[in-house]
N, C-alpha and C. Protein backbone atom coordinates (compact mmCIF):
# COMPACT_ATOMS: atom_id res chain seq x y z
N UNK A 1 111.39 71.35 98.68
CA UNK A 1 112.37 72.22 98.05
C UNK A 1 111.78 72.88 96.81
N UNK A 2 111.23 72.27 95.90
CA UNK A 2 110.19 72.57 94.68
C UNK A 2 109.23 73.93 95.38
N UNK A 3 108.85 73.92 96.40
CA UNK A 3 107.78 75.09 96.58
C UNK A 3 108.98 76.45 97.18
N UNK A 4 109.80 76.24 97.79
CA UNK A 4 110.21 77.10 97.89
C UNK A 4 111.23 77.72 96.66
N UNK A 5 111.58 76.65 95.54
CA UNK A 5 112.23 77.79 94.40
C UNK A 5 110.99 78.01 93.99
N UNK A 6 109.96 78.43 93.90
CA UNK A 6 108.58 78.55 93.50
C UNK A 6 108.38 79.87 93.99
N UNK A 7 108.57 79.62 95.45
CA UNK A 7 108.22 80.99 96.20
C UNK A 7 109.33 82.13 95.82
N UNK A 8 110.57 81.62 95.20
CA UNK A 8 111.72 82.50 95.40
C UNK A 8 111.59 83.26 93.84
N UNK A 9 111.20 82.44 93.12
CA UNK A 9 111.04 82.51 91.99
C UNK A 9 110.03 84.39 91.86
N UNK A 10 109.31 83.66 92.43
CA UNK A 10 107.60 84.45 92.31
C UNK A 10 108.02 86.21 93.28
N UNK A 11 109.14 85.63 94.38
CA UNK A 11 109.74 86.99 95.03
C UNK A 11 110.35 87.74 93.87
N UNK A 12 111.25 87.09 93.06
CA UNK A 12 112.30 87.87 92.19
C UNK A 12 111.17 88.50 91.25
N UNK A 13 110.23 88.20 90.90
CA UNK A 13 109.48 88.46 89.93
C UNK A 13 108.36 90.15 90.54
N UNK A 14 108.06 89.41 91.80
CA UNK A 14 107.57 90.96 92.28
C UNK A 14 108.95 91.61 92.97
N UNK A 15 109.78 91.63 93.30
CA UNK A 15 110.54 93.11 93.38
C UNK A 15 111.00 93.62 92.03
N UNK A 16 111.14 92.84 91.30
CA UNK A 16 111.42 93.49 90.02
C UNK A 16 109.97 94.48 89.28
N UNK A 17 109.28 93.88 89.59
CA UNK A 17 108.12 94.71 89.17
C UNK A 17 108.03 95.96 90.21
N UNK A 18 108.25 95.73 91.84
CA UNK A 18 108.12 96.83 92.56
C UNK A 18 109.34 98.03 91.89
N UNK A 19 110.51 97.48 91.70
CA UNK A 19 111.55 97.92 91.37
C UNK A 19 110.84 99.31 90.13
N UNK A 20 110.28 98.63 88.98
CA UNK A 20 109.65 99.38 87.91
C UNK A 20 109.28 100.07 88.53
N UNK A 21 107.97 100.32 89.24
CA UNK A 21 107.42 101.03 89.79
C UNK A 21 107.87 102.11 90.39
N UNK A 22 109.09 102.17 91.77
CA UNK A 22 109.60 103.02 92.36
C UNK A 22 110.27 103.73 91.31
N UNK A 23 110.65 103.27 90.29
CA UNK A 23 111.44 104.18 89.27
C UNK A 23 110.49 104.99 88.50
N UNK A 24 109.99 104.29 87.70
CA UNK A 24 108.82 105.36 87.25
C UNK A 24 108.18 106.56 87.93
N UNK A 25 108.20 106.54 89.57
CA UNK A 25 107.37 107.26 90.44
C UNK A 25 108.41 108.44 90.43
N UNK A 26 109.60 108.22 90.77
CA UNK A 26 110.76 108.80 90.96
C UNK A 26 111.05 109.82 89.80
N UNK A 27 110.71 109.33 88.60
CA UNK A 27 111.36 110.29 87.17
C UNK A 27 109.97 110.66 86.71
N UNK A 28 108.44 110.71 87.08
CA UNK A 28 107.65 111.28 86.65
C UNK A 28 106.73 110.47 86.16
N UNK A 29 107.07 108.61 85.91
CA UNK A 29 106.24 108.16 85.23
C UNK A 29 106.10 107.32 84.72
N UNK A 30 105.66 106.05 84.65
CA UNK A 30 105.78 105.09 84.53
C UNK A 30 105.66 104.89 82.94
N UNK A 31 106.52 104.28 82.33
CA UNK A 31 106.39 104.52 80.64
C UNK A 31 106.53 102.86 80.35
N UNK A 32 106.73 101.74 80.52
CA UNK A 32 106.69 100.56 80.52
C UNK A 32 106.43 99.87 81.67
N UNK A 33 105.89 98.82 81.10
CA UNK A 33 105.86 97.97 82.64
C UNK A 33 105.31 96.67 82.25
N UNK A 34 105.99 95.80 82.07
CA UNK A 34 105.89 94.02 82.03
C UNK A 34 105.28 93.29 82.88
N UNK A 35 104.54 92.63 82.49
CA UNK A 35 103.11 92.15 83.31
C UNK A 35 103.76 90.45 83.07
N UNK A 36 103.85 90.07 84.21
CA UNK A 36 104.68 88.50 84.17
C UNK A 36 103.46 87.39 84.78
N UNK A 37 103.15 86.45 84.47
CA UNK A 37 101.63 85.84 85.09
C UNK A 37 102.67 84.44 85.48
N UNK A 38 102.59 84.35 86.56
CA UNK A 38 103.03 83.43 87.01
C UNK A 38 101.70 82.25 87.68
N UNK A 39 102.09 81.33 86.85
CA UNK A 39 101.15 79.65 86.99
C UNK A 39 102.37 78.26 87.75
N UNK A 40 101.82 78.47 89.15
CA UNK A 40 102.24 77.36 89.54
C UNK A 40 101.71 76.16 89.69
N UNK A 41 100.64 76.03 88.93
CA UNK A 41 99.88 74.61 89.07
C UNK A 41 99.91 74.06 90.02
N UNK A 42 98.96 74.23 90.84
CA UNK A 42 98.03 73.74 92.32
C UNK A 42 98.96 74.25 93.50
N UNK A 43 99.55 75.36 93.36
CA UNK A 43 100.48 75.35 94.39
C UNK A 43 100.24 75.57 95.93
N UNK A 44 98.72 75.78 95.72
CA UNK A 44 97.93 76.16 96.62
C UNK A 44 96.78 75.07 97.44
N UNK A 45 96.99 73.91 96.28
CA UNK A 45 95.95 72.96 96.51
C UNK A 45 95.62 72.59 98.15
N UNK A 46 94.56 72.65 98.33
CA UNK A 46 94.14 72.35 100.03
C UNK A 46 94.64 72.87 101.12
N UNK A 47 94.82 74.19 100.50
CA UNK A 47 94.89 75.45 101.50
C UNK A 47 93.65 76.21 101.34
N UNK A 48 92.91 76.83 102.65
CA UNK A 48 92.20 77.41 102.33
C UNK A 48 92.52 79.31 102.89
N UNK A 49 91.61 79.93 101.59
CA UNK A 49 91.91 81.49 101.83
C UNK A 49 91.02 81.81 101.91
N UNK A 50 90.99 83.54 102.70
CA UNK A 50 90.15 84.64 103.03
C UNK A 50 90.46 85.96 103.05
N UNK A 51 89.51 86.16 101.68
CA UNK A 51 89.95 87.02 100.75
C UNK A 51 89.19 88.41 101.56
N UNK A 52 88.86 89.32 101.49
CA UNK A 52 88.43 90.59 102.21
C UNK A 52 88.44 91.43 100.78
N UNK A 53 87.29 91.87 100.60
CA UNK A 53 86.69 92.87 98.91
C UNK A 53 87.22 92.01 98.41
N UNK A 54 86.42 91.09 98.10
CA UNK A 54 86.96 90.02 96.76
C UNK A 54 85.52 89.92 95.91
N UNK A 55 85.16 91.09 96.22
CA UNK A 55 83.95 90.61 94.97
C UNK A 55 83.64 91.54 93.76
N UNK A 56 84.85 92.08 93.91
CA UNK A 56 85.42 93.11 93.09
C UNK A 56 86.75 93.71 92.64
N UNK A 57 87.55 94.09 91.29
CA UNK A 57 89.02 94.66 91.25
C UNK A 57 89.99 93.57 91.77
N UNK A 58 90.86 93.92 92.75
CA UNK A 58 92.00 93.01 92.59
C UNK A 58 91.65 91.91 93.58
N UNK A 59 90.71 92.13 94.75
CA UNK A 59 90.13 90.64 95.48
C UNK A 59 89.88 89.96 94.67
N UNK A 60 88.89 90.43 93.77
CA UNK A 60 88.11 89.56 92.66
C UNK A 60 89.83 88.70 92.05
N UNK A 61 90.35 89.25 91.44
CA UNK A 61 91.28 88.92 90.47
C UNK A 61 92.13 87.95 91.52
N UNK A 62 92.25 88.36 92.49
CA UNK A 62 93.13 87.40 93.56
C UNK A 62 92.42 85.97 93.52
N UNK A 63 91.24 86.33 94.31
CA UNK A 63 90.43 85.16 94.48
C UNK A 63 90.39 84.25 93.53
N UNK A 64 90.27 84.67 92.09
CA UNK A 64 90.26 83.83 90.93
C UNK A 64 91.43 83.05 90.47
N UNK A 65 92.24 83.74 91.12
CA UNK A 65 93.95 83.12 90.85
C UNK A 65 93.93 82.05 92.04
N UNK A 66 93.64 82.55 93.42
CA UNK A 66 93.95 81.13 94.13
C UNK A 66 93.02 79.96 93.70
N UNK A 67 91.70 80.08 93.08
CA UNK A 67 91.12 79.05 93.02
C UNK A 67 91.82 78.13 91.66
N UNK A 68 92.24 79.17 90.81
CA UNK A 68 92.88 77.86 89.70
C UNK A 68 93.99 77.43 90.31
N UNK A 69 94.70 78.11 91.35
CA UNK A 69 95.90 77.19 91.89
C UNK A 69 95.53 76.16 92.94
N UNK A 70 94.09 75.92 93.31
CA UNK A 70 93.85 74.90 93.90
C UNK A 70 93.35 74.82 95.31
N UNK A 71 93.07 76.21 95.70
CA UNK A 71 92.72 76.27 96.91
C UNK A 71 91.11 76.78 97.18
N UNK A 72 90.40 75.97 98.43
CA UNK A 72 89.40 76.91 98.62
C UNK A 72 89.55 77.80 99.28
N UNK A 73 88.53 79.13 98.56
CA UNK A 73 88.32 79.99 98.69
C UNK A 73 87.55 81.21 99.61
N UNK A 74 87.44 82.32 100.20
CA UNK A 74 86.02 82.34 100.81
C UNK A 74 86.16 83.78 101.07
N UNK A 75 85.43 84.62 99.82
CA UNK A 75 85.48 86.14 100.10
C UNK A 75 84.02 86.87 100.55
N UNK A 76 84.84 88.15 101.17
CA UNK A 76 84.02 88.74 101.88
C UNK A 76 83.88 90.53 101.19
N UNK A 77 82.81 90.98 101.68
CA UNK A 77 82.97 92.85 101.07
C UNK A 77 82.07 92.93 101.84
N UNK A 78 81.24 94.09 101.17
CA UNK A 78 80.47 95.02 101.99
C UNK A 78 79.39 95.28 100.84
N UNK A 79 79.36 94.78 99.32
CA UNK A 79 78.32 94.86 98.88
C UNK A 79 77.86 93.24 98.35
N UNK A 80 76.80 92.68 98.58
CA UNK A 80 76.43 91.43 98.84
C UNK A 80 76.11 91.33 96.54
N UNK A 81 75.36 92.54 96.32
CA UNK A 81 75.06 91.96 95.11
C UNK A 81 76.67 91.74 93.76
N UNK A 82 77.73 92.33 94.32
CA UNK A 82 78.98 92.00 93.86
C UNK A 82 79.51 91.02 94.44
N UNK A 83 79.24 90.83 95.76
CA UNK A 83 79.62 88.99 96.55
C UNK A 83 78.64 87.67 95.41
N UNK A 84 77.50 88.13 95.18
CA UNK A 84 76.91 87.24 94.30
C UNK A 84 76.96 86.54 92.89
N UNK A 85 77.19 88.11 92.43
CA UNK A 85 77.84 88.09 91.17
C UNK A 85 79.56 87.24 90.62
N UNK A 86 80.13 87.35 91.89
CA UNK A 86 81.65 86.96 91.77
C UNK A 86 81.85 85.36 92.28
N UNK A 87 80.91 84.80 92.29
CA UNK A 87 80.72 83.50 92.35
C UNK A 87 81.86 82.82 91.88
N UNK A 88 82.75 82.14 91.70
CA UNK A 88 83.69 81.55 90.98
C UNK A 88 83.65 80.10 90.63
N UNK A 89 83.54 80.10 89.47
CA UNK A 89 83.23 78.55 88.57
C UNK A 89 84.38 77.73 88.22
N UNK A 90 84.97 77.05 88.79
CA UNK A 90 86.11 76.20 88.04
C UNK A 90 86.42 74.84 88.28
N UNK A 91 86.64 74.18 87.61
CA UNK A 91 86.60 72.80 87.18
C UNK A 91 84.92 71.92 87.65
N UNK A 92 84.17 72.88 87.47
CA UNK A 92 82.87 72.10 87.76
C UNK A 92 82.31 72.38 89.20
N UNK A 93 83.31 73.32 90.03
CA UNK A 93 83.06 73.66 91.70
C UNK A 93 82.56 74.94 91.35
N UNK A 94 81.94 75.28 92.03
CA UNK A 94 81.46 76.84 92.63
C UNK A 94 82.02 76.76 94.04
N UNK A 95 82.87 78.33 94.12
CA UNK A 95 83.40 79.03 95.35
C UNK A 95 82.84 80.24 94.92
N UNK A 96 81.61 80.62 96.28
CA UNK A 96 81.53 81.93 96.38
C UNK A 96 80.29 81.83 97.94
C-alpha cells in the first residue's frame, strides 16, 4: 500500500507540472515553473532498468535518479565516449 501512495503521490506531482506546461504553451509562455524532486528512498531497490541515450541530458539524469533509488542500472546510446564518461558512482558501486 506504501508504494502505491508513492506512485500516486509522484502522479499528482507530474500532472501538475504537465498542467504548467500546457498553460504556458497555450498563453505564449511559460513564466514560472516549480521544479518538485521527489526522493523515495530505494523505491526502486532490485529492480533492474534500461535506459536508451543515457549517457547524456535527461537519460543521463534519469539513470542517476534510478540508481540512488536503488536499482541496477544499464544504459545504452550511440556515442560510446559519453557511455564511458557517464559511468555512475554510488555508494561505492559503479553502474555503467
Amino acid at each position: 500500500m506504501k508504494l502505491v501512495n508513492h506512485i500516486k503521490r509522484f502522479v499528482s506531482h507530474l500532472f501538475r507540472m504537465l498542467e504548467l506546461l500546457r498553460k504556458g504553451w497555450h498563453e505564449g509562455g511559460v513564466t514560472e515553473v516549480k521544479v518538485v524532486q521527489v526522493n523515495q528512498g530505494g523505491i526502486l531497490s532490485g529492480k533492474k532498468i534500461l535506459i536508451t541515450g543515457g549517457g547524456s541530458g535527461i537519460g543521463l539524469a534519469i539513470a542517476k535518479k534510478c540508481v540512488r533509488e536503488g536499482a541496477q542500472v544499464v544504459i545504452t546510446g550511440r556515442n560510446l565516449e559519453k557511455l564511458e564518461s557517464a559511468k555512475i558512482h554510488h555508494n561505492g558501486r559503479c553502474m555503467g
